[in-house]
PDB file of N, CA and C in Angstrom:
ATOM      1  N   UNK A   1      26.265  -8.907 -25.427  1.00  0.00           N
ATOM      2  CA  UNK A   1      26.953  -8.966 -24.118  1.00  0.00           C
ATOM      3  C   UNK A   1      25.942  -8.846 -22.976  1.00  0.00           C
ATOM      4  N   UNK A   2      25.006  -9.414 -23.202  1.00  0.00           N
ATOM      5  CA  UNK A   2      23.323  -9.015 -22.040  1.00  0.00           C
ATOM      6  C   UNK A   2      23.647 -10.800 -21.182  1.00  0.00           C
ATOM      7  N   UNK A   3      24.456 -11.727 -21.804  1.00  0.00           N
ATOM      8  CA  UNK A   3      24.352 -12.412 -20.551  1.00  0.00           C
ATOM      9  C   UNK A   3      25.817 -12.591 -19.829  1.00  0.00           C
ATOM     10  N   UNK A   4      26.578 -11.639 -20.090  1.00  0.00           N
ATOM     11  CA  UNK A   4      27.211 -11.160 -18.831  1.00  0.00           C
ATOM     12  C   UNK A   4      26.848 -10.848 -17.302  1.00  0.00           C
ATOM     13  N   UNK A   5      25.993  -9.646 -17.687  1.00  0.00           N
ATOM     14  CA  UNK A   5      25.458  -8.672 -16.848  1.00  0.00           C
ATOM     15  C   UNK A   5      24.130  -9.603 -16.399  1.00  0.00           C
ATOM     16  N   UNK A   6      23.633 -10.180 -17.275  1.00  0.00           N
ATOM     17  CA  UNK A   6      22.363 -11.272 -16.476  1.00  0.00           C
ATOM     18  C   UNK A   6      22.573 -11.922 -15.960  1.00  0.00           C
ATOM     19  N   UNK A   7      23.881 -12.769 -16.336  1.00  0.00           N
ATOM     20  CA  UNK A   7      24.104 -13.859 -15.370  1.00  0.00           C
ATOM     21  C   UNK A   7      24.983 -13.538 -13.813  1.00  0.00           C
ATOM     22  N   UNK A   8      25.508 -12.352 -13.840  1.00  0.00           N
ATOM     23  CA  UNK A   8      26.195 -12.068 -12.532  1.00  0.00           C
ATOM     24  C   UNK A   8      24.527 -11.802 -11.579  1.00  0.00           C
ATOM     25  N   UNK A   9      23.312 -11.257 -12.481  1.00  0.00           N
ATOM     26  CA  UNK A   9      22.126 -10.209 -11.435  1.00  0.00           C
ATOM     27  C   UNK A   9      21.351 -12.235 -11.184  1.00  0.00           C
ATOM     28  N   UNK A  10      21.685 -12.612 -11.977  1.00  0.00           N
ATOM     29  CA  UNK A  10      20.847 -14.193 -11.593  1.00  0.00           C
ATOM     30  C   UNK A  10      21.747 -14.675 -10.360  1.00  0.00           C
ATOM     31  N   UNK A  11      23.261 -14.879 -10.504  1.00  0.00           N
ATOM     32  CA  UNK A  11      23.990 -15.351  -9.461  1.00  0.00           C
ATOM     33  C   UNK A  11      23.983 -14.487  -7.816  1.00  0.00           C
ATOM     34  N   UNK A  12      23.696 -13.425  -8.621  1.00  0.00           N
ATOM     35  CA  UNK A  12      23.023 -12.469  -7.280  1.00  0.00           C
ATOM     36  C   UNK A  12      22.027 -12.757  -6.813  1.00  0.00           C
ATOM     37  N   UNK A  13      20.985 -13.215  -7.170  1.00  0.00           N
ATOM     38  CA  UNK A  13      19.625 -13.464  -6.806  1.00  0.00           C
ATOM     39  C   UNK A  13      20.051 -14.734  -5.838  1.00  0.00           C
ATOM     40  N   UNK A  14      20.665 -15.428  -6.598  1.00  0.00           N
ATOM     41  CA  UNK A  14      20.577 -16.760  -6.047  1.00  0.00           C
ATOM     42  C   UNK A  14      19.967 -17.903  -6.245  1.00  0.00           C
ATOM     43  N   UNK A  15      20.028 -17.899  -7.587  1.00  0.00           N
ATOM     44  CA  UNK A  15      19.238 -19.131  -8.672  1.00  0.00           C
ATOM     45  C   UNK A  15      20.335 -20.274  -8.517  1.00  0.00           C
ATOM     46  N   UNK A  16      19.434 -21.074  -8.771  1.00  0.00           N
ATOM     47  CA  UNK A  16      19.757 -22.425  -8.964  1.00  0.00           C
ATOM     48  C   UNK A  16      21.348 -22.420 -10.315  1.00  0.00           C
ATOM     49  N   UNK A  17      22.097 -23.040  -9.551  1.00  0.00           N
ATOM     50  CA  UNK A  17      23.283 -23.402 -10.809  1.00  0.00           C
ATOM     51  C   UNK A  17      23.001 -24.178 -11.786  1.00  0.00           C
ATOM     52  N   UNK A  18      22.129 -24.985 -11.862  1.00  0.00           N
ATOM     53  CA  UNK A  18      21.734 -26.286 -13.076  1.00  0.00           C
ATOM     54  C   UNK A  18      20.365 -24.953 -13.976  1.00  0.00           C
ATOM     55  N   UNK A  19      20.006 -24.028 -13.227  1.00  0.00           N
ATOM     56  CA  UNK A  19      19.424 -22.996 -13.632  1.00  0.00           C
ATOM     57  C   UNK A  19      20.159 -22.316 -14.885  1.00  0.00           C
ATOM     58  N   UNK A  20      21.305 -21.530 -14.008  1.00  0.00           N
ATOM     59  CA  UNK A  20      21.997 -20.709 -14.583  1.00  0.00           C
ATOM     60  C   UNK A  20      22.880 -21.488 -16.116  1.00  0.00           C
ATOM     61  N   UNK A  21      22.987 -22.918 -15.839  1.00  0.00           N
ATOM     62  CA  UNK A  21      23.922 -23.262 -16.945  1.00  0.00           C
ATOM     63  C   UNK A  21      23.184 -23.245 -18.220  1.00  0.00           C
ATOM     64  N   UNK A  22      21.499 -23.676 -17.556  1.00  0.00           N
ATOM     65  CA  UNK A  22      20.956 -23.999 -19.039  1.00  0.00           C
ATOM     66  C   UNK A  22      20.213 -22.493 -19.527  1.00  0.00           C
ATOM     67  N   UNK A  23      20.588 -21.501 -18.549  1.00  0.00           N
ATOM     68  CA  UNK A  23      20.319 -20.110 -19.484  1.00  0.00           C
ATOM     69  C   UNK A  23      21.301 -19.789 -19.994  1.00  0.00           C
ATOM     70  N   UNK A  24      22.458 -20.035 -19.604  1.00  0.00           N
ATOM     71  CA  UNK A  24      23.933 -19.718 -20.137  1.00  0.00           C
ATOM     72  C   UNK A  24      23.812 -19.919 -21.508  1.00  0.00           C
ATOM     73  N   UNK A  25      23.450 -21.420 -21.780  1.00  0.00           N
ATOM     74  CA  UNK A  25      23.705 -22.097 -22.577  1.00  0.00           C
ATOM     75  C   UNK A  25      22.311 -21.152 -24.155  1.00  0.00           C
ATOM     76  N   UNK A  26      21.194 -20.606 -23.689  1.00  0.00           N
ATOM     77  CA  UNK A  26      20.379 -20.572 -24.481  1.00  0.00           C
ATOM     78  C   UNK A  26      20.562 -18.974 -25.134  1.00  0.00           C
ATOM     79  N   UNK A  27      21.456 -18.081 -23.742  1.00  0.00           N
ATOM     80  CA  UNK A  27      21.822 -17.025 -24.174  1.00  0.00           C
ATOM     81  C   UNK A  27      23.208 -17.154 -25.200  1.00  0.00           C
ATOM     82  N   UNK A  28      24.226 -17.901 -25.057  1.00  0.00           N
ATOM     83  CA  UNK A  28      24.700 -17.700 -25.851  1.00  0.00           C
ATOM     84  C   UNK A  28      24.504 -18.600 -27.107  1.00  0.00           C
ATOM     85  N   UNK A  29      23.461 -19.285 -27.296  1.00  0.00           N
ATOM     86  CA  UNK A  29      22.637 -19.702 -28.928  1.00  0.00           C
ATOM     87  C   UNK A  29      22.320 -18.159 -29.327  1.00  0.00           C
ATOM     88  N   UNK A  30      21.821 -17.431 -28.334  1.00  0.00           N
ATOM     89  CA  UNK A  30      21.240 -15.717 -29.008  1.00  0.00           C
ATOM     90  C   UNK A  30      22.132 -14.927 -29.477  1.00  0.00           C
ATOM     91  N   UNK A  31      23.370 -15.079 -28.275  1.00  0.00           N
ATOM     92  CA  UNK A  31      24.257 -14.086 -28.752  1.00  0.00           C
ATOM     93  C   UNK A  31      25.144 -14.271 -29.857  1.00  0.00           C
ATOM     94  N   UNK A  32      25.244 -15.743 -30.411  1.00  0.00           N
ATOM     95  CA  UNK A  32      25.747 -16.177 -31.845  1.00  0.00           C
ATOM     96  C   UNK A  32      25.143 -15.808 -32.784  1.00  0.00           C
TER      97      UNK A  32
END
């Protein structure tokens, strides 16, 4: 459950959305 909480402190920062999808995407390959 670490890209919950990462992805709200990234959307906080203020990263790029085409950013955030393709970490989305690599955190939850991890979290499977």
């Amino acid at each position: 459950m670490y890209s919950l909480p990462r992805k709200r402190n990234y959307v906080c920062e203020g990263e790029v959305t085409e950013d955030l999808s393709q970490r989305d995407a690599y955190y939850r390959g991890e979290t499977v």
